[in-house]
Protein backbone atom coordinates (compact mmCIF):
# COMPACT_ATOMS: atom_id res chain seq x y z
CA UNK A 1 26.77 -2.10 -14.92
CA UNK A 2 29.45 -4.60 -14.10
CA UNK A 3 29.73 -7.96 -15.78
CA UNK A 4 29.47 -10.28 -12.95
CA UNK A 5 25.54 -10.69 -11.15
CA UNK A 6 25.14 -9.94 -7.55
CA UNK A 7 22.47 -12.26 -7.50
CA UNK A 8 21.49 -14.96 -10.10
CA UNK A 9 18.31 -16.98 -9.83
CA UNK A 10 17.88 -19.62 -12.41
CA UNK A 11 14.62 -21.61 -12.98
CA UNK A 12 13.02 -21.12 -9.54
CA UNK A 13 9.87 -23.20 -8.91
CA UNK A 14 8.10 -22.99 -5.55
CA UNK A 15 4.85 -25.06 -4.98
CA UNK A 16 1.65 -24.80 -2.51
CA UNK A 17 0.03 -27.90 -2.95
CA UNK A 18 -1.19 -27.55 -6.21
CA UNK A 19 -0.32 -24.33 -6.58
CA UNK A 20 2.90 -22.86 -8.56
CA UNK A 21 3.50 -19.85 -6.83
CA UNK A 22 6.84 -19.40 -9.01
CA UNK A 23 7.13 -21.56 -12.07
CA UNK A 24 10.71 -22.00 -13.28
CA UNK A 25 11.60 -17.81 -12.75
CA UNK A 26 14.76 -16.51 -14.09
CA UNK A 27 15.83 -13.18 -12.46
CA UNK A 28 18.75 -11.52 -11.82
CA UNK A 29 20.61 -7.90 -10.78
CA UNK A 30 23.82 -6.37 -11.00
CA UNK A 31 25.46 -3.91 -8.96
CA UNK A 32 24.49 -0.25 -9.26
CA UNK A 33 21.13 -1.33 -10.96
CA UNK A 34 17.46 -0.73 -10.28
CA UNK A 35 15.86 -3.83 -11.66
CA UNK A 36 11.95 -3.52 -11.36
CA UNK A 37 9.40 -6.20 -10.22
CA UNK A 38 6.19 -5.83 -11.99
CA UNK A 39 2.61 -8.09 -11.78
CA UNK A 40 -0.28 -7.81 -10.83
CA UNK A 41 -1.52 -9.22 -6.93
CA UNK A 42 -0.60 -13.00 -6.69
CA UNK A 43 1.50 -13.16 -9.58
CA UNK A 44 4.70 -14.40 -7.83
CA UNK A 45 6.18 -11.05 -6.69
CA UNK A 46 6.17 -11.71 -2.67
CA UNK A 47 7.22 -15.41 -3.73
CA UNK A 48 10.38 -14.47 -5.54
CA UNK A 49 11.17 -12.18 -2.31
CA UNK A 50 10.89 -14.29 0.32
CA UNK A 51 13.17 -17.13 -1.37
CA UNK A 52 15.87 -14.30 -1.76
CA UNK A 53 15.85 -13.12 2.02
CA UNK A 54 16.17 -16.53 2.82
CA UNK A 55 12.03 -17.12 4.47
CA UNK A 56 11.06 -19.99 2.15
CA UNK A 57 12.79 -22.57 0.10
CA UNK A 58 12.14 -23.37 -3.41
CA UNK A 59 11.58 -26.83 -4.67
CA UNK A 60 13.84 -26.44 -7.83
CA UNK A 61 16.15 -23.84 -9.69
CA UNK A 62 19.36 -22.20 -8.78
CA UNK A 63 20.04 -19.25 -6.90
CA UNK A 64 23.16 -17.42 -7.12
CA UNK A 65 25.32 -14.76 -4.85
CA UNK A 66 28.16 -13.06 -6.05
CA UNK A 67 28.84 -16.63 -8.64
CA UNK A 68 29.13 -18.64 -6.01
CA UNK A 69 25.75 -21.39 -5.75
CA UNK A 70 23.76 -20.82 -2.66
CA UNK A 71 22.60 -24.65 -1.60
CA UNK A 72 20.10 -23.53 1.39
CA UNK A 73 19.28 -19.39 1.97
CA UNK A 74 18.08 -18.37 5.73
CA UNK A 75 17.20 -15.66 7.00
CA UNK A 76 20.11 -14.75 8.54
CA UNK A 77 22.15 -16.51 5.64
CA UNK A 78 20.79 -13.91 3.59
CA UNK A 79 21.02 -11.05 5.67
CA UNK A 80 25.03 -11.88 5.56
CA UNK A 81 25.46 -12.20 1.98
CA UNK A 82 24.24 -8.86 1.83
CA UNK A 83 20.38 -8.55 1.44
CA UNK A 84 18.24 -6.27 2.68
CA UNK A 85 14.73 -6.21 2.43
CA UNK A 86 12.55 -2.55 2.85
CA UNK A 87 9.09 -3.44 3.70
CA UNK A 88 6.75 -1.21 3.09
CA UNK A 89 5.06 -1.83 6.96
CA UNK A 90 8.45 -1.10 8.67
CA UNK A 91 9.89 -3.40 11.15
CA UNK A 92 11.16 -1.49 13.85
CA UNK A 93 11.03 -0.52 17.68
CA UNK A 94 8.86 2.35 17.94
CA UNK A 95 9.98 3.05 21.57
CA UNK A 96 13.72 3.08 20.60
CA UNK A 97 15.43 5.64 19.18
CA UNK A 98 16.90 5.92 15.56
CA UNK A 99 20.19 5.00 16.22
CA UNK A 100 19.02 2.32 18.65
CA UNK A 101 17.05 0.54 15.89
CA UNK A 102 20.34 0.53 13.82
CA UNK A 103 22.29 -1.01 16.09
CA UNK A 104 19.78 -3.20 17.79
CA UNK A 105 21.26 -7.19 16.81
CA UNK A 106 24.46 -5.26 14.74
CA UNK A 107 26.38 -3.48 18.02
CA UNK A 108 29.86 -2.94 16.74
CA UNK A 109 32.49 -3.77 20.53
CA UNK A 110 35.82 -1.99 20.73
CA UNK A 111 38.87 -3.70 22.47
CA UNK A 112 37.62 -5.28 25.20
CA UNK A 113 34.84 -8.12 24.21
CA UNK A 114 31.34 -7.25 24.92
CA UNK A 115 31.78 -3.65 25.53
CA UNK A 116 29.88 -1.42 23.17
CA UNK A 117 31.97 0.99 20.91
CA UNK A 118 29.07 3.54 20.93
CA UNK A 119 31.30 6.25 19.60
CA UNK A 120 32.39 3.94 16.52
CA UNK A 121 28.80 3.18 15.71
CA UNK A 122 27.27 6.76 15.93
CA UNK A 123 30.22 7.78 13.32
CA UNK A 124 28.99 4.86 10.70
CA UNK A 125 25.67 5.96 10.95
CA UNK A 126 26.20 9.67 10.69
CA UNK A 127 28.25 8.69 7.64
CA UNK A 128 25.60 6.66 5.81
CA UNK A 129 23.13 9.40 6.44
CA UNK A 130 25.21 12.03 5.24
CA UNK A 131 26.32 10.34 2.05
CA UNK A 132 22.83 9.79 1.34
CA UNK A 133 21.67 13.41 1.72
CA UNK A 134 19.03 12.43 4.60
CA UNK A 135 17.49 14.59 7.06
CA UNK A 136 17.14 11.93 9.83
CA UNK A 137 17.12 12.76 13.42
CA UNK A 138 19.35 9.97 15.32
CA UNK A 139 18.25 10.61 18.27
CA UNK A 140 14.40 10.67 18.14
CA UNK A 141 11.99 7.76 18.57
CA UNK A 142 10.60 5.88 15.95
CA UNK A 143 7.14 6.38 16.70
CA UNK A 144 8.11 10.37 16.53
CA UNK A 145 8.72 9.49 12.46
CA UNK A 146 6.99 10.33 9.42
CA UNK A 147 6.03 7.21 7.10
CA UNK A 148 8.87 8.08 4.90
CA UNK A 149 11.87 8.70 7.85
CA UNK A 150 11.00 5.47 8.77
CA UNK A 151 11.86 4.06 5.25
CA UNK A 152 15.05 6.16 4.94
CA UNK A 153 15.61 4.62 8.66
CA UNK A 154 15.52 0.86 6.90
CA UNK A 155 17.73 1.75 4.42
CA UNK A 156 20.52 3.25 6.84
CA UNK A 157 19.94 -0.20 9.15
CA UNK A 158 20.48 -2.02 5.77
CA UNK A 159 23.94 -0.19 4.71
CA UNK A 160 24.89 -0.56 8.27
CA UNK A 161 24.78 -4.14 7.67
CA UNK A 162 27.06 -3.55 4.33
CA UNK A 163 24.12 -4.57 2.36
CA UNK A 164 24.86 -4.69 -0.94
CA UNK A 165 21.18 -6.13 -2.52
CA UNK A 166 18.27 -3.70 -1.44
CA UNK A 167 14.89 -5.40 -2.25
CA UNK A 168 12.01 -2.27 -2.07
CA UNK A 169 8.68 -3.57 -1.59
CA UNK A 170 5.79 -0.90 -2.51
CA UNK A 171 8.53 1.95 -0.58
CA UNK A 172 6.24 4.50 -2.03
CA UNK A 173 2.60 3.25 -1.04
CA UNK A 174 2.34 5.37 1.94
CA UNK A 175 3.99 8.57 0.97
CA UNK A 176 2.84 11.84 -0.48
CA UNK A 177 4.51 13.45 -3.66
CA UNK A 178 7.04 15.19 -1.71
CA UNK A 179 8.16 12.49 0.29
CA UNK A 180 8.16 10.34 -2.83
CA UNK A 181 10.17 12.68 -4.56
CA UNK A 182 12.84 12.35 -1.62
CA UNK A 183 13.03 8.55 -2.03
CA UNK A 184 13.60 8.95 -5.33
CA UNK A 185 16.66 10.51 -5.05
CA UNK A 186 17.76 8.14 -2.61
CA UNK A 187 17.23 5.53 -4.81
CA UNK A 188 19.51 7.45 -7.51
CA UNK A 189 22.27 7.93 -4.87
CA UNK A 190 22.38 4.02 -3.88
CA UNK A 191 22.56 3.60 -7.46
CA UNK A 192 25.42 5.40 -7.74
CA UNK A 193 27.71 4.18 -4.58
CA UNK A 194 26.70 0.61 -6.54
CA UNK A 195 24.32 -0.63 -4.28
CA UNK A 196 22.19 -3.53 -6.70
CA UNK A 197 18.44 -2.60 -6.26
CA UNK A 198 15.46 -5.12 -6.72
CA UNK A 199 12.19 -2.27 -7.14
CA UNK A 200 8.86 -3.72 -6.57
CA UNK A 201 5.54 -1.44 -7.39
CA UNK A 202 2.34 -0.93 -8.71
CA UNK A 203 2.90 2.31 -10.08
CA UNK A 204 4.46 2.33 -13.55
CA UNK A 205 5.26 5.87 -13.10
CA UNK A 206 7.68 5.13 -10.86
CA UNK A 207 9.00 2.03 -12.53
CA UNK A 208 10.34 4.50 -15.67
CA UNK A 209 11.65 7.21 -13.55
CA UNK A 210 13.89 5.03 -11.52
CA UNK A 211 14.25 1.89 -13.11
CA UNK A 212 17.14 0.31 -15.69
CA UNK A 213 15.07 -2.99 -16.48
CA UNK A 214 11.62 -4.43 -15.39
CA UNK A 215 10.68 -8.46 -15.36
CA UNK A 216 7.01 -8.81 -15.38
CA UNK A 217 5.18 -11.92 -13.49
CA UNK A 218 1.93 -13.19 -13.99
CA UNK A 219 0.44 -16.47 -12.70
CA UNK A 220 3.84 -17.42 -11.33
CA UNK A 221 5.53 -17.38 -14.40
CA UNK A 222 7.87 -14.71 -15.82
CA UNK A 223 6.59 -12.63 -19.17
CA UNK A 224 10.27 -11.69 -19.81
CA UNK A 225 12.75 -8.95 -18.76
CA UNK A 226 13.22 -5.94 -20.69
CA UNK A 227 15.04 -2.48 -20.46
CA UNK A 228 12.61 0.60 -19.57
CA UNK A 229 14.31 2.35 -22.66
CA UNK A 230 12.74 -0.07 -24.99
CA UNK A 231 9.52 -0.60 -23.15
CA UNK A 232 6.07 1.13 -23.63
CA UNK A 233 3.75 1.35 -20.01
CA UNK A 234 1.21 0.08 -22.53
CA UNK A 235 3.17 -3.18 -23.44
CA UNK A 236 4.24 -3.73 -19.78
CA UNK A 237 0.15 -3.62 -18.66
CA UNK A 238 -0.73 -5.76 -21.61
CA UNK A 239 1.53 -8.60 -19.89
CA UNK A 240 1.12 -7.81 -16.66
CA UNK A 241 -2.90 -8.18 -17.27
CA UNK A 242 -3.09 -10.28 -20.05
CA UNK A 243 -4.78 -7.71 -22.02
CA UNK A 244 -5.07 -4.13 -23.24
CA UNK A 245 -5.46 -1.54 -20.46
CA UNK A 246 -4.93 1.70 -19.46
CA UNK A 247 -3.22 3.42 -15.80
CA UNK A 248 -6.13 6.09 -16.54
CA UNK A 249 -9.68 4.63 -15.40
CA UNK A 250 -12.33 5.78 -17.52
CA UNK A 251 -15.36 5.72 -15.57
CA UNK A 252 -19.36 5.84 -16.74
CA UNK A 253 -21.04 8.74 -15.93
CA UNK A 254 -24.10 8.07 -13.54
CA UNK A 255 -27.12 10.38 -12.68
CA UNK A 256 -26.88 12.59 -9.28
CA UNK A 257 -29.75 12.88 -7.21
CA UNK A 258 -30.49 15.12 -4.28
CA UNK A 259 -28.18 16.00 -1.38
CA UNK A 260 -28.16 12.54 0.58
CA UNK A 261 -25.37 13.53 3.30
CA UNK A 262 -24.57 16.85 4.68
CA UNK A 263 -21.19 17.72 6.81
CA UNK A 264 -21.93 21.27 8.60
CA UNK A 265 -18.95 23.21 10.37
CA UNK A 266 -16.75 20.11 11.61
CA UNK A 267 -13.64 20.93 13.69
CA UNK A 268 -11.77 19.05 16.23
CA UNK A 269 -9.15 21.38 18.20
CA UNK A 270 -5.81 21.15 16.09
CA UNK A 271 -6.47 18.58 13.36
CA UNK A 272 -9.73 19.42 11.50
CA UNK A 273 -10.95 23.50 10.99
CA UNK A 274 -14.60 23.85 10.21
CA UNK A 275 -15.30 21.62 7.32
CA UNK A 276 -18.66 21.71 5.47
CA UNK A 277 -19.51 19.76 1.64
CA UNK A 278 -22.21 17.43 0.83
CA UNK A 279 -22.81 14.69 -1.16
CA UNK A 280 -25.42 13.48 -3.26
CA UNK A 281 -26.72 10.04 -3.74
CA UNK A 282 -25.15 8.72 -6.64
CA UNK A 283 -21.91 11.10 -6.41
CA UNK A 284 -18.59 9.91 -6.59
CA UNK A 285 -17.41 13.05 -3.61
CA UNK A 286 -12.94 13.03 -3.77
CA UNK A 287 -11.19 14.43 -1.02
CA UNK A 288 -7.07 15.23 -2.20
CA UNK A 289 -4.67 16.94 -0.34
CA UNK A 290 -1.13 16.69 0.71
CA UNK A 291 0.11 14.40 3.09
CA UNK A 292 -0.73 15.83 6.66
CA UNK A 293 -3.72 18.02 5.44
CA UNK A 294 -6.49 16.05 7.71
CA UNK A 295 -7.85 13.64 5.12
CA UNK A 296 -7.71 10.82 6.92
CA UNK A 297 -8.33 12.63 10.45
CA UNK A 298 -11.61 14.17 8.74
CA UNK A 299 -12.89 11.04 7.70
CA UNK A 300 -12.23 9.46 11.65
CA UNK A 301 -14.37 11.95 12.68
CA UNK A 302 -17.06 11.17 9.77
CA UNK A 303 -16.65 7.32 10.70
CA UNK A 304 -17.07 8.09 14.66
CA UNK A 305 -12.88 7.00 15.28
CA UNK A 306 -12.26 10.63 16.72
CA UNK A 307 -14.93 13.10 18.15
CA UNK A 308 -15.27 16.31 16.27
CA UNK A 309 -15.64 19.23 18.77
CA UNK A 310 -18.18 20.89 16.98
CA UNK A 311 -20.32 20.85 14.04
CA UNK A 312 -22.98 18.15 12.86
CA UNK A 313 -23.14 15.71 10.53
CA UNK A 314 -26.88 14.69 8.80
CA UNK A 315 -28.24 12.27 6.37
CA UNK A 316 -31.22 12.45 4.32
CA UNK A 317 -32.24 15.45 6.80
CA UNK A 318 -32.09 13.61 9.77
CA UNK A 319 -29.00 14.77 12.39
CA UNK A 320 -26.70 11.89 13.02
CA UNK A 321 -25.40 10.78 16.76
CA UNK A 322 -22.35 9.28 15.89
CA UNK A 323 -20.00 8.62 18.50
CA UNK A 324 -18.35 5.74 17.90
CA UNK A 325 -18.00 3.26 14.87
CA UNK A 326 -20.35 1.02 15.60
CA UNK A 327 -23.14 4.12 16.15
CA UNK A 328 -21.55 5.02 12.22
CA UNK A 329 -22.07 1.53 11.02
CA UNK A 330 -25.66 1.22 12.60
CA UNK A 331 -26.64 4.99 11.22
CA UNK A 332 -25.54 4.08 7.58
CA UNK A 333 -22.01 4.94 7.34
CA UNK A 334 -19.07 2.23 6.43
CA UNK A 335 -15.32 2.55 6.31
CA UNK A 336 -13.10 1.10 3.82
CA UNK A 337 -10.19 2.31 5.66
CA UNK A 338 -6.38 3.05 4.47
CA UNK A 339 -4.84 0.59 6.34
CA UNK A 340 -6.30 -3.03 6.36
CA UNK A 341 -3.72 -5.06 7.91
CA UNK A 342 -4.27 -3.09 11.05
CA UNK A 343 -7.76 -2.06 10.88
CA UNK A 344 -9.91 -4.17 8.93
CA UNK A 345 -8.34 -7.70 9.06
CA UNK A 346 -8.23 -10.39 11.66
CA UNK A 347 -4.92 -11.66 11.23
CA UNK A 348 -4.90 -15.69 11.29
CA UNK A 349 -8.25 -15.89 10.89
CA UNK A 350 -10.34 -17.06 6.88
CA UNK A 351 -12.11 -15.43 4.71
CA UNK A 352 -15.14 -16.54 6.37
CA UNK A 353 -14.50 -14.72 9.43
CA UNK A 354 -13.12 -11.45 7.96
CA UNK A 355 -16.26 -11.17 6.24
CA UNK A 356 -18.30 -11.29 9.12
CA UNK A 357 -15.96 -9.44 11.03
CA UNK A 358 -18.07 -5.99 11.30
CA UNK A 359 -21.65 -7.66 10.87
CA UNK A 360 -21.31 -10.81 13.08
CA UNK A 361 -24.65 -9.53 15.14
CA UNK A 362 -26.55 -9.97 11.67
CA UNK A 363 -25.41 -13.54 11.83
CA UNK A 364 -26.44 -14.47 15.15
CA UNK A 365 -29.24 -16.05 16.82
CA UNK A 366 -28.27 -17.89 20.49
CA UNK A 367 -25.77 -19.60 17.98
CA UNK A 368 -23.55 -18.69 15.67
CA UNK A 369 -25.37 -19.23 11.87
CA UNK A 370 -21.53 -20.33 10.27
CA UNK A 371 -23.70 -21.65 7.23
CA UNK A 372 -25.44 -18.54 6.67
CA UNK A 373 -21.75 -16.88 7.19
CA UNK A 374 -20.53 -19.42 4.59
CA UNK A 375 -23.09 -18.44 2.24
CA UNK A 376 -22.62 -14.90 2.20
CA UNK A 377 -19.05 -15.09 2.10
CA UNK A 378 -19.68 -17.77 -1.44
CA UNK A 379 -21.76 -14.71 -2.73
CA UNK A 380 -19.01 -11.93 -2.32
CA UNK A 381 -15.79 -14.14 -3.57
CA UNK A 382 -18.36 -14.83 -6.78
CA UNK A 383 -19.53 -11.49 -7.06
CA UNK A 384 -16.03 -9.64 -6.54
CA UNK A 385 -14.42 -12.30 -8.19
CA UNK A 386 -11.43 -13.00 -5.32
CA UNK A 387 -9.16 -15.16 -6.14
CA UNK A 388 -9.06 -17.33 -3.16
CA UNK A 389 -8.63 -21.48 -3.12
CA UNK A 390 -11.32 -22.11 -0.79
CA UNK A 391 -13.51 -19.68 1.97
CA UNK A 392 -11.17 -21.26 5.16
CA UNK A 393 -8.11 -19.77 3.13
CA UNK A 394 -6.17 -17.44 5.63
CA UNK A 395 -6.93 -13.81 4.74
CA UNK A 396 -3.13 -12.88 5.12
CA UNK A 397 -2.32 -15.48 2.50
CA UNK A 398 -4.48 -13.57 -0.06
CA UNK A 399 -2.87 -11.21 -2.36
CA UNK A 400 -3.36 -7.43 -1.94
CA UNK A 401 -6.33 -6.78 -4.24
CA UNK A 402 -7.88 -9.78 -2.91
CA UNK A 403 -7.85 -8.75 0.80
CA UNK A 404 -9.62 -5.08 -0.47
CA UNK A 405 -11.80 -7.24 -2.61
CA UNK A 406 -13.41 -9.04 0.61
CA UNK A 407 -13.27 -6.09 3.03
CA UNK A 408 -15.34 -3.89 0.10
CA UNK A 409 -17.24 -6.66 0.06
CA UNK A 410 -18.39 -7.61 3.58
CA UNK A 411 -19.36 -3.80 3.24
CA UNK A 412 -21.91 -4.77 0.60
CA UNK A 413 -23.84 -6.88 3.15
CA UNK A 414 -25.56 -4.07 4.95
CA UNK A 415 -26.11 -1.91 1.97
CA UNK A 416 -25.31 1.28 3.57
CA UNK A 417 -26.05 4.63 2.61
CA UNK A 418 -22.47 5.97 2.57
CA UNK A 419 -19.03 4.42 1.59
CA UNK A 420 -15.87 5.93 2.42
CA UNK A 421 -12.91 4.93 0.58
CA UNK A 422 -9.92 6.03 2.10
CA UNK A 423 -7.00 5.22 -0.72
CA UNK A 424 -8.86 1.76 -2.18
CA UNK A 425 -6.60 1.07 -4.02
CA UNK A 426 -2.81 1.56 -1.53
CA UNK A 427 -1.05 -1.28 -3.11
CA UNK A 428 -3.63 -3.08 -5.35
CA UNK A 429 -2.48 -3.77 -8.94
CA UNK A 430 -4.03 -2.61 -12.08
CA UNK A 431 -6.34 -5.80 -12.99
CA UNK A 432 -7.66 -5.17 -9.23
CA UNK A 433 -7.65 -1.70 -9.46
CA UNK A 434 -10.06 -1.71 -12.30
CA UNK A 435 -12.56 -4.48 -10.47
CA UNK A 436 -12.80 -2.02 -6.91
CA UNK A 437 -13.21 0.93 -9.37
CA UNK A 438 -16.58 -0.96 -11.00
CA UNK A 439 -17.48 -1.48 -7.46
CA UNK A 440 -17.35 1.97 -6.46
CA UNK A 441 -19.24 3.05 -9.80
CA UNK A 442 -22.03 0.08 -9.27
CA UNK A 443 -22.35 1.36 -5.45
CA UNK A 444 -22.91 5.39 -7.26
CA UNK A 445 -25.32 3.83 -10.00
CA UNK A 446 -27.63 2.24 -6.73
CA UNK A 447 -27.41 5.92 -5.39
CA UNK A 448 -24.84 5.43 -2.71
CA UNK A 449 -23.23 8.59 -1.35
CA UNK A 450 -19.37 7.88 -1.92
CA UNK A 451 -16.69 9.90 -0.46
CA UNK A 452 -13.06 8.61 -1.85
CA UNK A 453 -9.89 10.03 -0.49
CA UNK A 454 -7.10 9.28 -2.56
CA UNK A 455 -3.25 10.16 -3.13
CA UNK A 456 -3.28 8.95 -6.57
CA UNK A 457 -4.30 11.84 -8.71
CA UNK A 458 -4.90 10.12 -11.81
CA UNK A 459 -6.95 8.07 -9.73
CA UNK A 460 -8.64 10.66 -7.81
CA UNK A 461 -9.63 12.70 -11.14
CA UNK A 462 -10.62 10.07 -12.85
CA UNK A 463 -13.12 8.22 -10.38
CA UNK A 464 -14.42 12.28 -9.02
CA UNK A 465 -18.07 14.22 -9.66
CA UNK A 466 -16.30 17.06 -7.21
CA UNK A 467 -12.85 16.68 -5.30
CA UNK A 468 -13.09 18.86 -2.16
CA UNK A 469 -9.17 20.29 -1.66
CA UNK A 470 -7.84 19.92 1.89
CA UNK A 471 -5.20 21.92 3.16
CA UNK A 472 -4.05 22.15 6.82
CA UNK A 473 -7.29 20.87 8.34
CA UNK A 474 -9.27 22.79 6.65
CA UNK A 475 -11.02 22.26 2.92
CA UNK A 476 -10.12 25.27 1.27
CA UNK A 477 -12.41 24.94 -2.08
CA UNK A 478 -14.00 22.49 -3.72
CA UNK A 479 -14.33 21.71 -7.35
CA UNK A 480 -15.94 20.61 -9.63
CA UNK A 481 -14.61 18.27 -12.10
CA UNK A 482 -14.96 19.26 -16.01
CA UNK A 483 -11.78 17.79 -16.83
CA UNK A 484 -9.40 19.53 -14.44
CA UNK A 485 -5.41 18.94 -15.30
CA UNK A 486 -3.17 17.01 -13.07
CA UNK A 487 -1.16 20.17 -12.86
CA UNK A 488 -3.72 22.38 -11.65
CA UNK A 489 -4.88 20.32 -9.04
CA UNK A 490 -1.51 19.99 -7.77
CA UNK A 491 -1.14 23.96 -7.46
CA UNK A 492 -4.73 23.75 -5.51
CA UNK A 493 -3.20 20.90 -3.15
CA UNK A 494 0.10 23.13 -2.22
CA UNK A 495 -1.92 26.62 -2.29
CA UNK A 496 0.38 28.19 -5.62
């Protein structure tokens, strides 16, 4: 680690009206460092990152490039200093190719001005991707990518910039072990060629395999910066949470009933190969798998997204018709799905109206009942406990956990019979985590049905009655849980 800071900030304080996003944060990183970014949803993280890439301003403090005082930090300021950020929703052109989204805004010209040296810029690409070890097709489309190509993708467009600060926002939240694995080497190799990383997750696990030193945020303020060798995960929960916790949920057991739902012989042509488990009211039902094994395409099919081909699906004895959502929704079945931004939030529009979003007819008469809407919405930010400043607060302006928090609960309105969660907890801290896990266990104690697909196998053996084991569209077993190792489940998952 070299003596002099790539970046520096110094007593950065950024206000919302009377709220202190970031009060008086000290932070820095030096070159050929991972420096981790720890808190739990709302505690300052996204803050601190968008003043670095140059989106918002700070009222006070210092920030610092390379020693030299930055007065005002843009965008593109930012970009030329030598910061990248890796989002974990990628920004790119899905109809362009791989190369094309490098060079899109960063063409390098040859001689004559305004002519494209294409030959110069395939060679700088090829190199970065071969220095980094990366299997990464340059000439396929984006939307032809897996989730984590199109993260190695950002971090070639990043060193094609000469980026020299990498900021990696949740890189991991949407890949399986494998992948993970594979961006963890990355990671090392940047580190080496003395690329300064800024690594931002929720899972700890990660934060000691990769990381040199962690700063922990909560409420805005920083809980102090320490190195991972002289850390405990228990010490670094206790600040991020303000009290003693655990990463491994320990849930109360609850008392099955009777088979409630029944899936018989599903299959749809190529993604899902006659599937059959049930699930009785009150059981907590885990589906686990590897990445690509037709989790997520089984439940579409459950939740009426995709048509199965053949097979039936019935609850409490009675066949169900389900051919799109809405027939789901109206039968007794909701989604909690994997991906909110996209599929379960309107985007620029409050609290008030993502809560209503799925149920508006129950809200109707020939007008719209906004105070019956407003009511509702008062009883599931009091019951769930979301942090929001008041029920017109933009939904996209809510942390993480607090965006699951109100989609779970506009759920709660209909009181269905079953509740798919499909990963509840993708990039929800560990204060949250534990709230949405109560839920899920209250919902089981009223003799739900509750089917949870997860990628987080502490999570997923913790939370689990029976975790059916899905491997290329089919489930190959399932098993009961009387304290099954991590290990062994893993060996199921791959088929060793």
């Amino acid at each position: 680690m070299q003596s002099e800071a790539l970046v520096e900030m110094e007593d950065v304080t950024k206000v919302y009206g009377m709220h202190r996003a970031l009060d008086e944060v000290s932070f820095d990183l030096f070159p050929g460092e991972v420096h981790c970014l720890v808190g739990e949803n709302g505690a300052g993280k996204s803050t601190l990152i968008k003043i670095l890439s140059g989106a918002i301003s700070p009222e006070a403090g210092i920030i610092k490039i390379d020693g030299k005082v930055v007065e005002e930090l843009n965008p593109r300021q930012s970009i030329e200093m030598g910061i990248a950020t890796i989002y974990q929703d990628a920004e790119l052109v899905d109809s362009l190719t791989v190369a094309d989204n490098v060079y899109l805004g960063n063409e390098i010209t040859g001689r004559i001005p305004f002519v494209i040296d294409s030959k110069s810029q395939m060679k700088k690409v090829n190199e970065i991707i071969a220095a980094l070890k990366m299997h990464l097709p340059t000439g396929a489309l984006v939307e032809e990518l897996s989730a984590s190509q199109k993260q190695m993708l950002q971090i070639v467009k990043a060193l094609y910039r000469d980026a020299r600060v990498l900021i990696m926002d949740e890189p991991t939240s949407s890949l399986g072990m494998d992948e993970t694995k594979a961006l963890m080497n990355i990671v090392r190799n940047l580190r080496e060629r003395g690329i300064g990383i800024i690594y931002i997750s929720h899972y700890l696990e990660e934060i000691f395999e990769i990381g040199d030193r962690v700063t922990v945020l909560k409420d805005g303020k920083s809980m102090g910066t320490s190195s991972l060798e002289s850390v405990t995960v228990e010490e670094i929960i206790r600040k991020m949470v303000g009290r003693d916790a655990s990463l491994f949920y320990t849930r109360r057991k609850v008392d099955i009933g009777e088979v409630s739902l029944e899936v018989k012989n599903i299959s749809r042509w190529g993604i899902v190969n006659d599937v059959s488990f049930d699930v009785r009211k009150g059981e907590v039902f885990g589906i686990g798998g590897l990445v690509g094994s037709g989790r997520s395409e089984l439940v579409n099919i459950l939740f009426g997204a995709d048509k199965a081909d053949s097979g039936e699906i019935l609850l409490n004895g009675k066949k169900l018709r389900i051919r799109s959502p809405q027939d789901a929704i109206r039968q007794g079945i909701a989604l909690i799905t994997e991906d909110r931004k996209k599929l379960a939030m309107l985007g620029g529009r409050d609290v008030v109206e993502n809560t209503a979003l799925v149920h508006s007819e129950n809200f109707r008469g020939f007008l719209l009942n906004l105070k019956e809407e407003e009511d509702v919405t008062d009883e599931i930010v009091n019951k769930l406990s979301v942090a929001v400043q008041d029920r017109s607060q933009k939904i996209e302006e809510l942390s993480g956990g607090n965006q699951q928090k109100v989609i779970i609960g506009r759920w709660l309105i209909d009181d269905s019979d079953v509740y798919i969660f499909d990963e509840p907890t993708k990039g929800v801290d560990i204060g949250a985590r534990e709230q949405i896990y109560e839920l899920i266990v209250e919902l089981a104690e009223r003799g739900k049905c509750i089917i949870m697909i997860s990628s987080d196998m502490p999570e997923l053996l913790s939370m689990s009655d029976r975790i059916g084991v899905m491997k290329n569209g089919r489930m190959v077993e399932i098993v009961k849980n009387d304290n099954i190792e991590e290990e062994d489940m893993i060996r199921r998952f791959i088929g060793v």
